[in-house]
N, C-alpha and C. Protein backbone atom coordinates (compact mmCIF):
# COMPACT_ATOMS: atom_id res chain seq x y z
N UNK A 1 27.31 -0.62 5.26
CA UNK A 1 26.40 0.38 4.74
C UNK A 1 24.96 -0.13 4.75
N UNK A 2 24.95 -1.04 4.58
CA UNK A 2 23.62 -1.94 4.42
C UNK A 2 22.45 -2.25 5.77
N UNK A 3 24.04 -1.94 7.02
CA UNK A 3 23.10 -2.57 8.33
C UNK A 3 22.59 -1.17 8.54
N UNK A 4 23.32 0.23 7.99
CA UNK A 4 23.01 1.49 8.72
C UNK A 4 21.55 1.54 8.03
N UNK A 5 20.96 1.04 6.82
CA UNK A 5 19.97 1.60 6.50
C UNK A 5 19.24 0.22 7.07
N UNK A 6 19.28 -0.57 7.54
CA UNK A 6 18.46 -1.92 8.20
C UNK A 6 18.26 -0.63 9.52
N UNK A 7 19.23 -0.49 10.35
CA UNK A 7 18.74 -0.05 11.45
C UNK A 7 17.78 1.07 11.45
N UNK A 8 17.72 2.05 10.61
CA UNK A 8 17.35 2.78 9.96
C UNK A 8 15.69 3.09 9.63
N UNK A 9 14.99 1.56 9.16
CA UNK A 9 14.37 1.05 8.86
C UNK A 9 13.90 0.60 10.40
N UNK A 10 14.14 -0.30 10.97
CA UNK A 10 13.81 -0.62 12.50
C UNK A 10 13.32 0.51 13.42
N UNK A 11 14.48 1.42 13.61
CA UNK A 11 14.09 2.63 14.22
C UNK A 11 12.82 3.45 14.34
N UNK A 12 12.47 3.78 12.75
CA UNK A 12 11.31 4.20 11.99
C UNK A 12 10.32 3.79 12.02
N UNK A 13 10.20 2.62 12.32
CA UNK A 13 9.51 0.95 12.32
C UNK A 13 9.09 1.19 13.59
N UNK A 14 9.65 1.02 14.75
CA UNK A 14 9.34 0.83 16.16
C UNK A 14 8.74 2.48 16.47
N UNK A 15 9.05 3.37 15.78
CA UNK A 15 8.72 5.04 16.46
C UNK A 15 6.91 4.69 15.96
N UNK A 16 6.73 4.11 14.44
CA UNK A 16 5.49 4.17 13.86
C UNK A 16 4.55 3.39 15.06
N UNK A 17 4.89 2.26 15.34
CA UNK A 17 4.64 1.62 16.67
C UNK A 17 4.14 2.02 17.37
N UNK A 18 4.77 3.19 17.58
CA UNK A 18 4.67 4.02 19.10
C UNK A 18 3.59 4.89 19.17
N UNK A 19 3.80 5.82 18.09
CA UNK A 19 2.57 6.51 17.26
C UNK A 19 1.25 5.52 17.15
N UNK A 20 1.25 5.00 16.69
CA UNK A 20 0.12 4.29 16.47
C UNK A 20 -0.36 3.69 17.65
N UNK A 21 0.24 3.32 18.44
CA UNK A 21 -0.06 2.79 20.12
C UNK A 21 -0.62 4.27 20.86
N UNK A 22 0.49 5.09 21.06
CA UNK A 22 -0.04 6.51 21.40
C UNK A 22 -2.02 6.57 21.41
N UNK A 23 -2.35 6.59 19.91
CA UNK A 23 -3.18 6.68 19.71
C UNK A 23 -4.15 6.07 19.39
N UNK A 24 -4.34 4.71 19.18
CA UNK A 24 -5.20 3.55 19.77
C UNK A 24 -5.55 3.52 20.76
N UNK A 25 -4.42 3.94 22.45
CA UNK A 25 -4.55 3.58 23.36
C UNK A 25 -5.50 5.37 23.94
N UNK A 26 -4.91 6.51 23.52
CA UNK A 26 -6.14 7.07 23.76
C UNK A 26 -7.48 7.23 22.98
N UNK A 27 -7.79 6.28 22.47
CA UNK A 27 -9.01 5.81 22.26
C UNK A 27 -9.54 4.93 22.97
N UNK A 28 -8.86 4.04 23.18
CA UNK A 28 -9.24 2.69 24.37
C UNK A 28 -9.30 3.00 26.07
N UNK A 29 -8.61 3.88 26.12
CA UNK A 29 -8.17 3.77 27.60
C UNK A 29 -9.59 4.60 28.35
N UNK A 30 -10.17 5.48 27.78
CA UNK A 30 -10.70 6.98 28.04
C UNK A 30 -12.12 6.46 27.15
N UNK A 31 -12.42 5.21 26.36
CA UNK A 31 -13.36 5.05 25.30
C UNK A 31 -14.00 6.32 24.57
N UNK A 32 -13.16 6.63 24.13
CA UNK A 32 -13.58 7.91 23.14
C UNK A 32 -13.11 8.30 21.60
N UNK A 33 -13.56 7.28 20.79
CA UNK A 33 -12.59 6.57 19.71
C UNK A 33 -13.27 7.53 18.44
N UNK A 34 -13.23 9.17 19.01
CA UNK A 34 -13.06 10.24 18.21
C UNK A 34 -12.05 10.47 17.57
N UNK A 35 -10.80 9.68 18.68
CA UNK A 35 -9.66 10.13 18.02
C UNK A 35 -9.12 9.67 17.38
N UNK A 36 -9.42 8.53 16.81
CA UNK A 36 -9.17 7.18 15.97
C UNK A 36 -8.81 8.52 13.99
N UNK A 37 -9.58 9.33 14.42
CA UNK A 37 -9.88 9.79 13.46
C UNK A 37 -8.59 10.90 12.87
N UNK A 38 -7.55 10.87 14.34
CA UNK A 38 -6.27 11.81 13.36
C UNK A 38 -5.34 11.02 12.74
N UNK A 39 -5.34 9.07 13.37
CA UNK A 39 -4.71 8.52 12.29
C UNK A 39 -4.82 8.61 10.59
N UNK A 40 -6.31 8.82 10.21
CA UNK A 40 -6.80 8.97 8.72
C UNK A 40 -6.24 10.06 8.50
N UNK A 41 -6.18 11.32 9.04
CA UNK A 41 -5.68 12.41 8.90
C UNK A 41 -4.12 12.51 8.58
N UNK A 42 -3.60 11.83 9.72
CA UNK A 42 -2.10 11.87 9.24
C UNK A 42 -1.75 10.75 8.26
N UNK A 43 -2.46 10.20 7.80
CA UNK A 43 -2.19 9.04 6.87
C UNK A 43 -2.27 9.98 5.17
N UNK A 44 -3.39 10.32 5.13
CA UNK A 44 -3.54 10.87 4.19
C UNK A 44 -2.96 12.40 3.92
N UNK A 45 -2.26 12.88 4.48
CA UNK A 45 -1.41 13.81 4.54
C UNK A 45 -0.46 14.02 3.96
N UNK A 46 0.65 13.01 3.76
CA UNK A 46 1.72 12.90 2.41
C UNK A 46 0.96 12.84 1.09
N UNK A 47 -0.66 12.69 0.69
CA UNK A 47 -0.69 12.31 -0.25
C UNK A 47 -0.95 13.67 -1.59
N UNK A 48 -1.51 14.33 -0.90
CA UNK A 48 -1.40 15.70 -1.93
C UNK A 48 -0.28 16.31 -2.01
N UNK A 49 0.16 16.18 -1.51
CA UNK A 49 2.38 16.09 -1.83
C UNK A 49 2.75 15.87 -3.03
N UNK A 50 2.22 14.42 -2.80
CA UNK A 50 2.81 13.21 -4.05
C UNK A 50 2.15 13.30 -4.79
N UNK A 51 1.17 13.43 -5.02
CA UNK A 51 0.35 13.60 -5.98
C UNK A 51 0.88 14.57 -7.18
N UNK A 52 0.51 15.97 -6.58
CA UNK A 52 0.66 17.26 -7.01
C UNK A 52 2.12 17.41 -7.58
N UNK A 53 3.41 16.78 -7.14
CA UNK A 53 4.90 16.89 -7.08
C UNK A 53 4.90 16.10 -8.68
N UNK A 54 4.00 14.92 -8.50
CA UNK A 54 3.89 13.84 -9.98
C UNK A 54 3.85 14.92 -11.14
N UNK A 55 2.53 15.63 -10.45
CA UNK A 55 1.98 16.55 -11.59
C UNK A 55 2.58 17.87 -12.27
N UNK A 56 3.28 18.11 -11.29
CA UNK A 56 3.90 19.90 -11.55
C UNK A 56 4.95 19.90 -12.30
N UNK A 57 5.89 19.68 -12.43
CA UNK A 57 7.06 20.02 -13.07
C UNK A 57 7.23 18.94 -14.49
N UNK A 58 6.99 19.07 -15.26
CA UNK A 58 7.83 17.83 -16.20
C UNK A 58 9.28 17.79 -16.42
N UNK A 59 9.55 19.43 -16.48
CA UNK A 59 10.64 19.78 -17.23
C UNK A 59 11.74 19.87 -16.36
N UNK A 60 13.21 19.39 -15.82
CA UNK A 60 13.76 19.68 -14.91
C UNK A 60 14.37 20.81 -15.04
N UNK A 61 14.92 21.56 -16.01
CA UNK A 61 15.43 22.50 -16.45
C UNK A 61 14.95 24.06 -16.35
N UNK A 62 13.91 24.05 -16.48
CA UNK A 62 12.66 25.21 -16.23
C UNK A 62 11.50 25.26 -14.80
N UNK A 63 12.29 25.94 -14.16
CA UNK A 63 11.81 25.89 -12.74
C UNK A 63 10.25 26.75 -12.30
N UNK A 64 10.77 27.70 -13.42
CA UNK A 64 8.79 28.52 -12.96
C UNK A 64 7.50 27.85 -13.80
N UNK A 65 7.87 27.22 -14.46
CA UNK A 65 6.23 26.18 -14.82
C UNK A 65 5.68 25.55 -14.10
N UNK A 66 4.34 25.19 -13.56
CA UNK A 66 3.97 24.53 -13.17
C UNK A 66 4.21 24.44 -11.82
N UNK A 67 4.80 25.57 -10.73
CA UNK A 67 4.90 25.67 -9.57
C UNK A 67 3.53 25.66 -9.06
N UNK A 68 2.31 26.17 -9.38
CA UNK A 68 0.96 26.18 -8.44
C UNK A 68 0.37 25.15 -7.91
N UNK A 69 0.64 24.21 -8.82
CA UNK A 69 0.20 22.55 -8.40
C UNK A 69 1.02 22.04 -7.42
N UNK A 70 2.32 22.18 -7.42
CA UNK A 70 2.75 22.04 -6.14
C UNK A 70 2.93 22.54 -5.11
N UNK A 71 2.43 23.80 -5.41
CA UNK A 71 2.35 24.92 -4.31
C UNK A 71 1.20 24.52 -3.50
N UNK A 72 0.17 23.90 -4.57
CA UNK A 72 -1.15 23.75 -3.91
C UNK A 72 -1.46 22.28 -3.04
N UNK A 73 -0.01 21.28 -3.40
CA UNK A 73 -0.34 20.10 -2.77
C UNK A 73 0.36 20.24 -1.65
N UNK A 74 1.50 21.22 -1.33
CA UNK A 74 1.95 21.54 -0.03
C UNK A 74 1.17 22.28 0.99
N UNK A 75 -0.12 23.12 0.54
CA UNK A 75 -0.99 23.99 1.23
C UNK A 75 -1.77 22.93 1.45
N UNK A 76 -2.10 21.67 1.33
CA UNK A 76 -3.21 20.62 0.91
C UNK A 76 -2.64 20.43 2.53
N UNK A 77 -1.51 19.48 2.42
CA UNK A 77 -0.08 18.65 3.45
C UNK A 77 -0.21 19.55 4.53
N UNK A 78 -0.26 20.71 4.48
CA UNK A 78 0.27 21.27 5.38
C UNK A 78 -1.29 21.43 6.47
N UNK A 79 -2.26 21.76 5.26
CA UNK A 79 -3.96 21.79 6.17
C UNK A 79 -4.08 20.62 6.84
N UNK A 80 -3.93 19.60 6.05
CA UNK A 80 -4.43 18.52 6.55
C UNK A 80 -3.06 17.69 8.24
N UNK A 81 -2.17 18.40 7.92
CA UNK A 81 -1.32 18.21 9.34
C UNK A 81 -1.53 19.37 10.40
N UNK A 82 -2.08 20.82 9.70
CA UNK A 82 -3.16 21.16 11.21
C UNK A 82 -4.08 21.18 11.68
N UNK A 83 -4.51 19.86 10.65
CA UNK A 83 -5.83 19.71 10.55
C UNK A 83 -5.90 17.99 11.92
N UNK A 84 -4.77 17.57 11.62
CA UNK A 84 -4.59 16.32 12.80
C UNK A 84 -4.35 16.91 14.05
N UNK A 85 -3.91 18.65 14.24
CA UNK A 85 -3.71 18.62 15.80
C UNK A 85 -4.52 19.10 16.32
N UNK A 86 -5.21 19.83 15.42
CA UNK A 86 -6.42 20.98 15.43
C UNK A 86 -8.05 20.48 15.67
N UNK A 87 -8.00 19.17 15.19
CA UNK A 87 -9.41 17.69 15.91
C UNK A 87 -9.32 17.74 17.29
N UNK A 88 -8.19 17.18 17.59
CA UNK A 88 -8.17 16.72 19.44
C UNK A 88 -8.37 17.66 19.97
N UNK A 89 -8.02 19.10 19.26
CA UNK A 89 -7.83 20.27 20.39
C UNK A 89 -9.37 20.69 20.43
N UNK A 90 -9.81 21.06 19.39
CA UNK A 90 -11.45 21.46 19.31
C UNK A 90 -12.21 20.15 19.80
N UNK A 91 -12.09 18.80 19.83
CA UNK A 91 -12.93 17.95 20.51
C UNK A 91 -12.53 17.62 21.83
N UNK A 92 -11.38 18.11 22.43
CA UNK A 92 -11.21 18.22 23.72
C UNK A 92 -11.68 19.77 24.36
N UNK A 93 -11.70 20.83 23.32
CA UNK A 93 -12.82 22.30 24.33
C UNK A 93 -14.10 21.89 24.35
N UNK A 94 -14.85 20.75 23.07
CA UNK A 94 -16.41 20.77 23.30
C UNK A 94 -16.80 19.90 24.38
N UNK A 95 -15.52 18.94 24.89
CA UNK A 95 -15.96 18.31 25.45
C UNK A 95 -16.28 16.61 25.14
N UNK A 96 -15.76 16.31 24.07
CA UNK A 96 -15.95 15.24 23.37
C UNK A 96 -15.27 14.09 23.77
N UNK A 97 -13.67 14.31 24.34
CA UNK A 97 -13.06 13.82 24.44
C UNK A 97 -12.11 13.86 25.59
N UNK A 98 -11.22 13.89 26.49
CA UNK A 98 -10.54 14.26 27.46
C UNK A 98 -9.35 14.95 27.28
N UNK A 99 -8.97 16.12 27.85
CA UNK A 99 -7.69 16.38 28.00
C UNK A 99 -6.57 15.29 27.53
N UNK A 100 -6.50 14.21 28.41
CA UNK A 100 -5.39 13.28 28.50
C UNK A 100 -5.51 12.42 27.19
N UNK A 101 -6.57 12.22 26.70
CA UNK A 101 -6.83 12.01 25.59
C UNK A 101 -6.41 12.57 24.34
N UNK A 102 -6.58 14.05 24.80
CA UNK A 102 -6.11 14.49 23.55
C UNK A 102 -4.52 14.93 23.05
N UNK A 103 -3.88 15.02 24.18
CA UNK A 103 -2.41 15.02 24.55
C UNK A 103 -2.03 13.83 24.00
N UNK A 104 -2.78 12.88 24.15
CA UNK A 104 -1.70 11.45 23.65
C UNK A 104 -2.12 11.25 22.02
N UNK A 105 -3.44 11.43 21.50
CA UNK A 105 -3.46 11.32 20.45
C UNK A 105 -2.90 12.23 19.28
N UNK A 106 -2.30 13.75 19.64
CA UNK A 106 -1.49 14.56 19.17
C UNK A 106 -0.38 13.89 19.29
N UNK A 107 0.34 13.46 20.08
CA UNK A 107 1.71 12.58 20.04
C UNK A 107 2.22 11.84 19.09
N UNK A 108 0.98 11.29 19.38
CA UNK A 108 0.96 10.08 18.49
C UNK A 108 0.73 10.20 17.00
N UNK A 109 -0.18 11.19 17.07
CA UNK A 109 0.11 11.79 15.24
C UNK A 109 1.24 12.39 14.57
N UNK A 110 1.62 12.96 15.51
CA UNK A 110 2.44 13.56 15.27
C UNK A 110 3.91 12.95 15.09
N UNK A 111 3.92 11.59 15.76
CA UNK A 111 5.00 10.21 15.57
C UNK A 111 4.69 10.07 13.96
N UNK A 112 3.61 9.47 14.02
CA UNK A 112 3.03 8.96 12.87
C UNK A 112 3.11 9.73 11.45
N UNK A 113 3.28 11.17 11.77
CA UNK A 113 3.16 11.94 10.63
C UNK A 113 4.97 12.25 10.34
N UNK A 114 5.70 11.72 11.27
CA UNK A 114 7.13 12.16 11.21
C UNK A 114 7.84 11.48 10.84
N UNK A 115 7.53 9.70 11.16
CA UNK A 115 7.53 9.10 10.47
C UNK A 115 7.83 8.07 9.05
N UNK A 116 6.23 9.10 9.15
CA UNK A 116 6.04 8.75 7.20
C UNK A 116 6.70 9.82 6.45
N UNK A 117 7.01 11.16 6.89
CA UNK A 117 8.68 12.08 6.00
C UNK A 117 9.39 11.50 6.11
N UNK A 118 9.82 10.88 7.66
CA UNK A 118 10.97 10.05 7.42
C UNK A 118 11.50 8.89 6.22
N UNK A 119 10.10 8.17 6.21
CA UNK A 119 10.45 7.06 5.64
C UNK A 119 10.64 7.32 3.88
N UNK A 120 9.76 8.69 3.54
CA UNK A 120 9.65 8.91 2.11
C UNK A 120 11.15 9.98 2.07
N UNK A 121 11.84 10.59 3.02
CA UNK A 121 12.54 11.50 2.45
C UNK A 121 14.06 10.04 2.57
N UNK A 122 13.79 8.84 3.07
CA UNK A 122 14.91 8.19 3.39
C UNK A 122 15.04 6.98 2.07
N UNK A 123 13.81 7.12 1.20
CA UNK A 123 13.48 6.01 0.39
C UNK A 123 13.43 7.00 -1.08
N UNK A 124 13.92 8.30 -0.72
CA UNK A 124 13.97 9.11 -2.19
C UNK A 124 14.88 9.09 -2.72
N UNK A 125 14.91 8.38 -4.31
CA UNK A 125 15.85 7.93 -4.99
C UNK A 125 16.77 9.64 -5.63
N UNK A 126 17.67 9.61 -5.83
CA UNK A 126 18.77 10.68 -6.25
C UNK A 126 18.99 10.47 -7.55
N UNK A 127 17.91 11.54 -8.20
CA UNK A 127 17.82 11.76 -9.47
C UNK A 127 19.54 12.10 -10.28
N UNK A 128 20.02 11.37 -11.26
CA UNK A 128 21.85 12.22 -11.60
C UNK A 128 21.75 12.16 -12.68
N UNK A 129 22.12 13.41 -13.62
CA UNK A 129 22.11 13.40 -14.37
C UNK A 129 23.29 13.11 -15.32
């Protein structure tokens, strides 16, 4: 049981890799290190999630309190992840950046942003009552 979540861990590990290579390398390759800028994007993307999820509910029992705060950190998550594909695409029409450029750095965010659900929905402890 132990090696399935080691491999688990590796897997996740080497994809983040990949993602993050993805998109280093179209910054480097093409020198146009605009795009450096959807890693911050998808980084900070889980965090009004977590945040807001801390904040909303105290009560487990009573489900309609305090839904807006988390309503509002999933509208946060969700801007800010079309907000990582939605850079390359508008700085590849002005011209900022290249086509091929912007194809790989969407990839690669998009590794990167899949990821980090992965790793938080695989590391979420099972609340029992």
């Amino acid at each position: 049981m132990a090696t399935q979540g080691l491999r688990t861990i590796i897997v996740l590990s080497f994809i983040l890799a990949i993602g993050f290579l993805l998109v280093i390398l179209s910054a480097a390759i093409w020198q146009q290190y605009l795009t450096l800028l959807v890693v911050a994007t998808y980084i900070i993307a889980p965090l009004p999630n977590w945040i807001c999820s801390h904040c909303g509910n105290p009560d487990d029992f009573i489900e309609s309190s305090g839904n807006a705060i988390v309503d509002f950190g999933r509208f946060l998550t969700g801007f800010l992840v079309l907000m990582g594909i939605a850079l390359p695409t508008v700085l590849a029409h002005c011209g900022a950046i290249g086509y091929p450029a912007m194809i790989m750095s969407i990839l690669g965010g998009l590794l990167i942003y899949g990821t980090i659900i992965s790793f938080t929905t695989f590391f979420q402890e099972q609340e029992e009552f």
